[in-house]
C-alpha atoms as a PDB file:
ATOM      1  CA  UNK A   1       3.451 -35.404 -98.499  1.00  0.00           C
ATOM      2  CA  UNK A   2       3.513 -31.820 -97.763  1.00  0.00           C
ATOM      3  CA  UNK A   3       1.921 -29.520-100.220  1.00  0.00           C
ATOM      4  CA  UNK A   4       3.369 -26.274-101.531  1.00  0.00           C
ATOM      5  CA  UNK A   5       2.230 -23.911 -99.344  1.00  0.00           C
ATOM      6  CA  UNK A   6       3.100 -26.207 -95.886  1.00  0.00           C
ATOM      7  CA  UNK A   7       6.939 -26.765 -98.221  1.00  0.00           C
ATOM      8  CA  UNK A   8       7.353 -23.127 -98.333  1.00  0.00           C
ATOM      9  CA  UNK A   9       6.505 -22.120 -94.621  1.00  0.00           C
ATOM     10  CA  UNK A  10       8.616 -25.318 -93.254  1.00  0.00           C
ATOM     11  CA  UNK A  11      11.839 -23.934 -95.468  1.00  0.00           C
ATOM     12  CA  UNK A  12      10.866 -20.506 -94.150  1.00  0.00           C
ATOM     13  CA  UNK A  13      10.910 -21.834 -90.475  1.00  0.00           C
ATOM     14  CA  UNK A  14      14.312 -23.638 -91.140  1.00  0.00           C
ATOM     15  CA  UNK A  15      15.938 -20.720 -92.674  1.00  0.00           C
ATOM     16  CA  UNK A  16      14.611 -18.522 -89.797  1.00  0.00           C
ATOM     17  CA  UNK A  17      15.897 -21.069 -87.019  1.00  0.00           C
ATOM     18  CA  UNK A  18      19.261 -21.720 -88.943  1.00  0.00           C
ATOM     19  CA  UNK A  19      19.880 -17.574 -89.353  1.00  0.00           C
ATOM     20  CA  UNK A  20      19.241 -17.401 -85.441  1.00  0.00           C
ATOM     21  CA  UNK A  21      21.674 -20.061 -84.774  1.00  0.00           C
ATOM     22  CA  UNK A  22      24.061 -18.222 -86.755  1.00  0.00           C
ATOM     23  CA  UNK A  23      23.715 -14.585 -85.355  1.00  0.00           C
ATOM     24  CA  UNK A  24      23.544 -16.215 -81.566  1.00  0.00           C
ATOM     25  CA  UNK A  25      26.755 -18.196 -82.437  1.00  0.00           C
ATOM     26  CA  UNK A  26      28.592 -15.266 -83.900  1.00  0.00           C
ATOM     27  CA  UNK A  27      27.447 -12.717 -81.769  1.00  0.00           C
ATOM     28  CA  UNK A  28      26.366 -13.483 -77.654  1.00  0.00           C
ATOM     29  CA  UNK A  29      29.629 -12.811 -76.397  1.00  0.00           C
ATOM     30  CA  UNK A  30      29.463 -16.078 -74.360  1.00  0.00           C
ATOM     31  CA  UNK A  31      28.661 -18.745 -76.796  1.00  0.00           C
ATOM     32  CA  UNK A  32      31.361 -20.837 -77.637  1.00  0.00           C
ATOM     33  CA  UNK A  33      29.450 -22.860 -80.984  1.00  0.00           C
ATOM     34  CA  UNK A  34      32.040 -21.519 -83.309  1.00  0.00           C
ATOM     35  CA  UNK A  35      35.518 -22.044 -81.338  1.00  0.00           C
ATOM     36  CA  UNK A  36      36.143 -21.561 -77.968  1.00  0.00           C
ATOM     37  CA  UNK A  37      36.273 -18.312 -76.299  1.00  0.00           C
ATOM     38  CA  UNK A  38      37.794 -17.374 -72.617  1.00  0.00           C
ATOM     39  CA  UNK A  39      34.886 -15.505 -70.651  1.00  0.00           C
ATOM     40  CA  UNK A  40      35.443 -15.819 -66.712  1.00  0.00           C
ATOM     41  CA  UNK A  41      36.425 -18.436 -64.489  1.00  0.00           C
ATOM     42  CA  UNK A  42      34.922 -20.710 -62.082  1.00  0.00           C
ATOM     43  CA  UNK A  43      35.690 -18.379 -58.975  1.00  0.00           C
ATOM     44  CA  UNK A  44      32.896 -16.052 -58.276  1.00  0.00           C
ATOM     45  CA  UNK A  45      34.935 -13.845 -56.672  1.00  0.00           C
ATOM     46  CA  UNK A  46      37.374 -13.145 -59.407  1.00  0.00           C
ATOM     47  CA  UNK A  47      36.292  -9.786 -61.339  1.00  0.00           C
ATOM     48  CA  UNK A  48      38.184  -8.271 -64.412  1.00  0.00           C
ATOM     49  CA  UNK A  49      38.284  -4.949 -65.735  1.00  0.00           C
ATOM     50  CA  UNK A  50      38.622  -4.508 -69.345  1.00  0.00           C
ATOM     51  CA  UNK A  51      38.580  -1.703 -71.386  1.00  0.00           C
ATOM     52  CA  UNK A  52      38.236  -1.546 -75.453  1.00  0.00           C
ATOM     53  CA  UNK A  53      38.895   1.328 -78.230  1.00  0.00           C
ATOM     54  CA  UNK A  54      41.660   2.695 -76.974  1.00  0.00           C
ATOM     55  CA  UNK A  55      44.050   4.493 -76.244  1.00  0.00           C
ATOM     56  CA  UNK A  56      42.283   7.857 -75.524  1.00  0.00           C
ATOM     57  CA  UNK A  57      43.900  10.790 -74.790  1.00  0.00           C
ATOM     58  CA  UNK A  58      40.594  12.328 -73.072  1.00  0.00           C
ATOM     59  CA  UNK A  59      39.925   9.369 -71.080  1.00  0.00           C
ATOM     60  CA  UNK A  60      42.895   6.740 -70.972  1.00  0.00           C
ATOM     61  CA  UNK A  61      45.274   8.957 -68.766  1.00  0.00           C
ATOM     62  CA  UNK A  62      42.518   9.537 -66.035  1.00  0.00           C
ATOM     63  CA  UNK A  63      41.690   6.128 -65.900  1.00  0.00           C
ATOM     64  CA  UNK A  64      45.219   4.779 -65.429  1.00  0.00           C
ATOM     65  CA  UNK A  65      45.574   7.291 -62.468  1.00  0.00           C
ATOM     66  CA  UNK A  66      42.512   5.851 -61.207  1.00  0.00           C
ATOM     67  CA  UNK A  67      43.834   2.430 -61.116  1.00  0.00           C
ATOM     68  CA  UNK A  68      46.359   3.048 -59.907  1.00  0.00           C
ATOM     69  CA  UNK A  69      45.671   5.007 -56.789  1.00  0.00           C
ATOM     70  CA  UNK A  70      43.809   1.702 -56.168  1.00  0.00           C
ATOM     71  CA  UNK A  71      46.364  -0.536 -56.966  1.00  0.00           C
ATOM     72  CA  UNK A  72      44.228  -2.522 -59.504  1.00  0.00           C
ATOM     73  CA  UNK A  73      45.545  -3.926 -62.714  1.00  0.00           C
ATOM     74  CA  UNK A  74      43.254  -4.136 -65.954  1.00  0.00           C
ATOM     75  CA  UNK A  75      42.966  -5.213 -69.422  1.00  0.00           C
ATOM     76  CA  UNK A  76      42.983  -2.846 -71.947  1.00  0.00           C
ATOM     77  CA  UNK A  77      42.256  -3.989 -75.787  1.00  0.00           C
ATOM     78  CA  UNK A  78      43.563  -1.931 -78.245  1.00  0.00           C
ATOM     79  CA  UNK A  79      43.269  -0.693 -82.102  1.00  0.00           C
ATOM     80  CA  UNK A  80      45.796  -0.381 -83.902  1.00  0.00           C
ATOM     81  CA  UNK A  81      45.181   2.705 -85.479  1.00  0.00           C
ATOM     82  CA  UNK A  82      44.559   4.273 -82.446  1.00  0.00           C
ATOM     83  CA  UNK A  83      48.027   2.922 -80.833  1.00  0.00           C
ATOM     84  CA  UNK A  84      49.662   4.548 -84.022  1.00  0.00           C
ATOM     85  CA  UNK A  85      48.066   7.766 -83.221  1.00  0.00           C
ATOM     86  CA  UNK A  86      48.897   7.759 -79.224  1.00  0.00           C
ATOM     87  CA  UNK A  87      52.417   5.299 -79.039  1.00  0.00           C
ATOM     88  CA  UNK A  88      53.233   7.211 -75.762  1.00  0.00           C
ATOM     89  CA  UNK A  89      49.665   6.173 -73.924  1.00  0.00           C
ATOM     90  CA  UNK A  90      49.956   2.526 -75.202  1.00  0.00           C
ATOM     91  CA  UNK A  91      53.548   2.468 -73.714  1.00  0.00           C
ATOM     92  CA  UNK A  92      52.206   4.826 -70.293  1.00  0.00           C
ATOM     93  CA  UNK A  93      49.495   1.440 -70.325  1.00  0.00           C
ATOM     94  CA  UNK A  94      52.327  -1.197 -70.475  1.00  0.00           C
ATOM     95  CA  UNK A  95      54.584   0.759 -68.188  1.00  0.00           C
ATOM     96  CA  UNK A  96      51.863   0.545 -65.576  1.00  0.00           C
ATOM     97  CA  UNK A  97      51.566  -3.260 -65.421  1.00  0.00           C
ATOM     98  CA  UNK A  98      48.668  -3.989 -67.395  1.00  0.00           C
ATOM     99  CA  UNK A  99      47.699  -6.414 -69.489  1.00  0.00           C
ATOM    100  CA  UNK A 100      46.748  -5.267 -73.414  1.00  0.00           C
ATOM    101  CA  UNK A 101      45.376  -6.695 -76.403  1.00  0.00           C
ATOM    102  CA  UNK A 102      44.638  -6.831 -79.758  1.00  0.00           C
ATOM    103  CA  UNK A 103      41.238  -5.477 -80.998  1.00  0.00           C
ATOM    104  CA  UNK A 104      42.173  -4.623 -85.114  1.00  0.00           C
ATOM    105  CA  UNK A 105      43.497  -2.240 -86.547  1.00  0.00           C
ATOM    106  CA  UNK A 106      39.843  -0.244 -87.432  1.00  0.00           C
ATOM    107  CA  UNK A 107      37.068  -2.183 -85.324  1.00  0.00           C
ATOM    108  CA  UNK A 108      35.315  -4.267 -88.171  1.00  0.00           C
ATOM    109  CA  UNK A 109      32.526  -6.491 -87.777  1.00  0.00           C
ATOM    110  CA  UNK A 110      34.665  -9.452 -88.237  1.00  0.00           C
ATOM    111  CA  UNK A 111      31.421 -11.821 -88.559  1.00  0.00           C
ATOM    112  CA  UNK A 112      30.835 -10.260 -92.095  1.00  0.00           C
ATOM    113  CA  UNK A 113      34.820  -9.593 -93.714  1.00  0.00           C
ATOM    114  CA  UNK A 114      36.597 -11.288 -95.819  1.00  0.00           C
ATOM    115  CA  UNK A 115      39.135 -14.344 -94.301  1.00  0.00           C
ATOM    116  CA  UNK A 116      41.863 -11.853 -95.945  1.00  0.00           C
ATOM    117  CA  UNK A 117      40.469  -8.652 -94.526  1.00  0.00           C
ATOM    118  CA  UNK A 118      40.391 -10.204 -91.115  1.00  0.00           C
ATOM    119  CA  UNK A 119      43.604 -11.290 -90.793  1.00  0.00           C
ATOM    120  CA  UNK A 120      44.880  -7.815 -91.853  1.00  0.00           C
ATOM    121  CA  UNK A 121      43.190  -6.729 -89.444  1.00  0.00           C
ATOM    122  CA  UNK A 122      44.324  -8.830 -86.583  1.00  0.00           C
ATOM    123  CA  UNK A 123      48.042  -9.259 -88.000  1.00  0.00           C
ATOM    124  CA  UNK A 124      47.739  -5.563 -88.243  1.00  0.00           C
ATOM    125  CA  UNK A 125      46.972  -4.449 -84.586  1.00  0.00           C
ATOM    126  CA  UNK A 126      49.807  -7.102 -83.756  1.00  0.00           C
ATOM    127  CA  UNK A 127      52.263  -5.176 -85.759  1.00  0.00           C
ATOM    128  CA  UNK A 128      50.999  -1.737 -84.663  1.00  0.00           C
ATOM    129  CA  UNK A 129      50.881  -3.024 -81.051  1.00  0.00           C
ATOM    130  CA  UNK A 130      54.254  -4.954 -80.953  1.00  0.00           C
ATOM    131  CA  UNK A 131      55.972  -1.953 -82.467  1.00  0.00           C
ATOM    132  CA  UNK A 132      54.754   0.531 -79.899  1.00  0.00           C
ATOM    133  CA  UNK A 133      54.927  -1.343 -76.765  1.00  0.00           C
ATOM    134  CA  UNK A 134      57.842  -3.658 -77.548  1.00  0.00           C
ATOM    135  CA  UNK A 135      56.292  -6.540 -76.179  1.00  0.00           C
ATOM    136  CA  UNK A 136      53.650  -9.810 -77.786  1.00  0.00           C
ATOM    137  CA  UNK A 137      50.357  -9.523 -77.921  1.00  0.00           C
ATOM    138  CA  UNK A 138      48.711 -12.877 -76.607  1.00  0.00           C
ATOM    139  CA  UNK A 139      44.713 -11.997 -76.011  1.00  0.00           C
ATOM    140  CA  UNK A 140      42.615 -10.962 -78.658  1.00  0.00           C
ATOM    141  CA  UNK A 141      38.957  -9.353 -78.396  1.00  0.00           C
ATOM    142  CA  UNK A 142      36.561  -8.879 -82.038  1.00  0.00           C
ATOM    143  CA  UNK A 143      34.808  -6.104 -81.960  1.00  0.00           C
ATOM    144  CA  UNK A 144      31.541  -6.068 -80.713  1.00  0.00           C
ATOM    145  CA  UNK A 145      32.442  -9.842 -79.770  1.00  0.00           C
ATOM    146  CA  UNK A 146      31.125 -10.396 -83.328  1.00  0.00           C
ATOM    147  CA  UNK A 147      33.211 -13.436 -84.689  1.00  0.00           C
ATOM    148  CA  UNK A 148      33.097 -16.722 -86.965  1.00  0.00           C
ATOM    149  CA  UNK A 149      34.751 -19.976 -87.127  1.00  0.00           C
ATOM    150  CA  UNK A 150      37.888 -18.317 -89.289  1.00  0.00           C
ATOM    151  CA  UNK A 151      37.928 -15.807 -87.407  1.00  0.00           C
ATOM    152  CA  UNK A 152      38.911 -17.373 -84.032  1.00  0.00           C
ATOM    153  CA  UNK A 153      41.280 -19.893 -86.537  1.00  0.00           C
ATOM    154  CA  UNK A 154      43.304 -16.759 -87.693  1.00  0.00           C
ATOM    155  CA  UNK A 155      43.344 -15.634 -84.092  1.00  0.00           C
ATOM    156  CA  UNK A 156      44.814 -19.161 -82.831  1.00  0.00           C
ATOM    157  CA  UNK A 157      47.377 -19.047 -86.409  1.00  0.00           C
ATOM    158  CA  UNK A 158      49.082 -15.389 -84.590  1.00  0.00           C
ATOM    159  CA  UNK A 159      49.096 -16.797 -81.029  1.00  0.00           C
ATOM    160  CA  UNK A 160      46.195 -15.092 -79.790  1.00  0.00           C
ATOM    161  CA  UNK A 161      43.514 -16.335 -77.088  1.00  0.00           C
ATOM    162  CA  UNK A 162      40.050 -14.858 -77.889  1.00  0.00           C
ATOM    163  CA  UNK A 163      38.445 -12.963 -75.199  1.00  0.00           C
ATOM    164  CA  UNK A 164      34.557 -11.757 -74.498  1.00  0.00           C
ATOM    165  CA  UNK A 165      32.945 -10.710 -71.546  1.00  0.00           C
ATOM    166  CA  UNK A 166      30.132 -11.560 -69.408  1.00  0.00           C
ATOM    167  CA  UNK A 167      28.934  -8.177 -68.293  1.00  0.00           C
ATOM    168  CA  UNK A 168      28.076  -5.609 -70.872  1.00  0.00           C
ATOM    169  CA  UNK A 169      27.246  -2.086 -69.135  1.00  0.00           C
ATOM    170  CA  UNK A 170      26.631  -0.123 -72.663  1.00  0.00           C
ATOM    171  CA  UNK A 171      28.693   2.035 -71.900  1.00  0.00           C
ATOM    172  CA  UNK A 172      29.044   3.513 -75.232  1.00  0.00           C
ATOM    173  CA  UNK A 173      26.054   5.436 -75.063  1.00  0.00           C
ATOM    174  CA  UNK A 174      24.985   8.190 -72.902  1.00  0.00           C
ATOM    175  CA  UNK A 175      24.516   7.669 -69.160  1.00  0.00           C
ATOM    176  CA  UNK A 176      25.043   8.689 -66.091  1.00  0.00           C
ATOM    177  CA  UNK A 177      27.624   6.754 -64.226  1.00  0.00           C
ATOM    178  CA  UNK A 178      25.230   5.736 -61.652  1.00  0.00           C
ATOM    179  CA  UNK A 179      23.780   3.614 -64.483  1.00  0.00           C
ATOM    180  CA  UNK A 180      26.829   1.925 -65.459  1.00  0.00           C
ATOM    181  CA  UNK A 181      27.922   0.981 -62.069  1.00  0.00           C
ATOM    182  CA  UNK A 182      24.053  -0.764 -61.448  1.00  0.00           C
ATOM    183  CA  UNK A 183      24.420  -2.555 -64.430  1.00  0.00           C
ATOM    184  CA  UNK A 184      28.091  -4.120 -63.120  1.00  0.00           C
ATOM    185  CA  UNK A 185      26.372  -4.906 -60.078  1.00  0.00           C
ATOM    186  CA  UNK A 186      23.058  -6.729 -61.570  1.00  0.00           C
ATOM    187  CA  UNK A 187      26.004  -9.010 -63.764  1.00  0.00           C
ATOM    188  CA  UNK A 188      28.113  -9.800 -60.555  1.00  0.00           C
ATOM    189  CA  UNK A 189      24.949 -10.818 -58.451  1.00  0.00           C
ATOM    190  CA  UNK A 190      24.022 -13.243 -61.761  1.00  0.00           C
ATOM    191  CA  UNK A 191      27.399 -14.431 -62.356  1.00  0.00           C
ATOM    192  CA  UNK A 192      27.977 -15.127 -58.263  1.00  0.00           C
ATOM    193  CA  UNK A 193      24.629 -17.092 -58.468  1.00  0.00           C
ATOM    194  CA  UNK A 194      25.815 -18.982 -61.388  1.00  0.00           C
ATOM    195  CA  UNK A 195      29.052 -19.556 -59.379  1.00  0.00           C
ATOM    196  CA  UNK A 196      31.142 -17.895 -62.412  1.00  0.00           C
ATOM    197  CA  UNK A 197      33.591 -14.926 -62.067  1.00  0.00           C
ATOM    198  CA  UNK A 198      32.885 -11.384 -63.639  1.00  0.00           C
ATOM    199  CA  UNK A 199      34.464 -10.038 -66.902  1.00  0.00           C
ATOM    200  CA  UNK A 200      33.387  -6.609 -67.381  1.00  0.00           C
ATOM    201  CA  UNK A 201      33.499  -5.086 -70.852  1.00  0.00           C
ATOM    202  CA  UNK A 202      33.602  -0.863 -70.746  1.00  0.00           C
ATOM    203  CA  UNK A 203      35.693   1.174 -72.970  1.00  0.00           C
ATOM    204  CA  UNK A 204      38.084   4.032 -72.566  1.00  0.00           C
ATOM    205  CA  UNK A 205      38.318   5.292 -76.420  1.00  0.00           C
ATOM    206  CA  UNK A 206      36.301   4.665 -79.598  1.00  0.00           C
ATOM    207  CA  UNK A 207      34.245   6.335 -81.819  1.00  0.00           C
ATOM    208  CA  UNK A 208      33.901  10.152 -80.693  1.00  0.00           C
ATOM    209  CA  UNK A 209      31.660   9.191 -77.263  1.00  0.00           C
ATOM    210  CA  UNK A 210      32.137  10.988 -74.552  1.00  0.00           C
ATOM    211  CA  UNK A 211      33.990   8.220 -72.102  1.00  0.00           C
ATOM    212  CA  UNK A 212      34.150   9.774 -68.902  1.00  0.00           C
ATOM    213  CA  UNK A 213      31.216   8.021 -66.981  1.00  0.00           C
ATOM    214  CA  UNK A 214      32.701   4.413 -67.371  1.00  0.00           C
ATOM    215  CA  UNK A 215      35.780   6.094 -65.837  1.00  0.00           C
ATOM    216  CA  UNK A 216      34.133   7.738 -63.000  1.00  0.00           C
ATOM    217  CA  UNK A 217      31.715   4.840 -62.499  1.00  0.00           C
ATOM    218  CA  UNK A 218      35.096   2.293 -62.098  1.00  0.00           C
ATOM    219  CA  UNK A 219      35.918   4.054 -59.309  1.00  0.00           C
ATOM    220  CA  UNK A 220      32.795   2.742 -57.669  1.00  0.00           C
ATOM    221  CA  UNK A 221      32.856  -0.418 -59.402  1.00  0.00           C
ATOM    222  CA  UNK A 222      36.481  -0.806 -57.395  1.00  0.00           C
ATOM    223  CA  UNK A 223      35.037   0.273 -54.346  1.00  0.00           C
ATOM    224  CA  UNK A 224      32.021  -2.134 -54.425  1.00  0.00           C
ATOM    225  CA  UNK A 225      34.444  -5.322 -55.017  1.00  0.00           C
ATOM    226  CA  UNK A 226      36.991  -4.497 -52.684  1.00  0.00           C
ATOM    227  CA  UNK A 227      34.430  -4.626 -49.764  1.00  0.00           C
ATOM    228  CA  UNK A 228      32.759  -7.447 -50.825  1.00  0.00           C
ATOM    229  CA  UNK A 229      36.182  -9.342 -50.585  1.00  0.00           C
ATOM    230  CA  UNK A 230      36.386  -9.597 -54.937  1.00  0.00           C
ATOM    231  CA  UNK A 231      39.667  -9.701 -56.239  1.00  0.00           C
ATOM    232  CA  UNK A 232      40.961  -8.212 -59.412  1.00  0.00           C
ATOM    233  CA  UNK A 233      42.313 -10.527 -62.225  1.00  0.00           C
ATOM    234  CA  UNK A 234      43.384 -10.292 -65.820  1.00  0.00           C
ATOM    235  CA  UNK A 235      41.804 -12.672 -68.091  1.00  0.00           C
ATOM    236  CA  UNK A 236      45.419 -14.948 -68.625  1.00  0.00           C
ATOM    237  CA  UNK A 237      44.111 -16.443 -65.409  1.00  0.00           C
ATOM    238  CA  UNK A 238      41.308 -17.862 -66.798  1.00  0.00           C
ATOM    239  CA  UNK A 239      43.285 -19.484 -70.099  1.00  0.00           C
END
């Protein structure tokens, strides 16, 4: 029998290991412990471009001209609150062929909100979404990936597939583009080796940071694939 000190340290160990479990399951973007979640596909040459926080009217517009002077459709994931603000860039980013989604109304931590406050949330970015563009919303993206099992149930209840990423450039902070674009090419060399495709998570809008190198640096990132022989996809192809 164990005494009270070797009781309290094993407890301690199993609450440590059981809170790790938890934060890995509801936060690495590629676990799929809590309900499944769409990252990439099978086809290591298969790459897709997604972009959160947005729309942005200091970033957005650039970046669509950018894509398209390439001919390259991406996947933009959108808050509502910021489609409400800028209907006429969320409609300029449906016009232009590309795929959208849902990523709430406010950017929550999902892992940590009431069941009721995340389905506002979702149901609300549908709504806000829907009404703008005049089309359904079928992917769905929590912020910062962060999710739990009634999380990706409300998702499935409004028709939405959940989507991650498996390359995560940090774009958020400061850095030079140069920086961004070696981070996209470290994750395509690991995903290639591990004979997956790419899903790159950058963002175009979000919380006052200046956005402009993960535009600049796509350029690149579109250069890079296209003479390596990667094609661009949307995530739908990998549902």
């Amino acid at each position: 029998m164990m005494t009270r000190p070797e009781s309290i340290a094993a407890i301690t160990i199993s609450a440590g290991v059981a809170a790790g479990a938890w934060f890995y399951a509801a936060l690495y973007p590629t676990s799929q412990i809590f309900g499944r979640v769409v990252i990439a596909g099978d086809d290591p040459n298969e790459v897709a471009l997604t972009y959160d926080d947005g729309p942005n009217p200091s970033a957005t517009p650039v970046l669509l001209d950018l894509l398209a002077k390439h001919d390259v459709r991406a996947t933009f994931f959108l808050i509502g609150e910021s489609v409400r603000k800028q209907p006429a860039l969320a409609r300029a980013i449906a016009a232009a062929g590309h795929c959208f989604g849902n990523h709430t109304m406010t950017h929550p931590w999902l892992s940590y909100q009431s069941a009721a406050r995340v389905r506002n949330e979702i149901a609300g970015a549908n709504a806000a979404i829907e009404d703008v563009i005049g089309a359904r919303v079928k992917l769905f993206r929590p912020p910062h990936g962060a999710r739990r099992p009634v999380v990706l149930q409300i998702a499935s209840e409004l028709a939405l597939t959940t989507v991650n990423w498996n390359i995560i450039t940090h774009d958020w902070r400061v850095q030079a583009s140069e920086a961004i674009v070696e981070k996209v090419r470290n994750g395509i060399r690991r995903n290639q080796a591990s004979q997956c495709g790419s899903n790159l998570l950058l963002h175009d809008g979000g919380m006052n940071q200046p956005r402009m190198p993960g535009v600049i640096a796509t350029e690149t990132i579109i250069a890079d694939a296209k003479a390596t022989g990667m094609r661009f996809v949307t995530p739908e192809v990998w549902i």
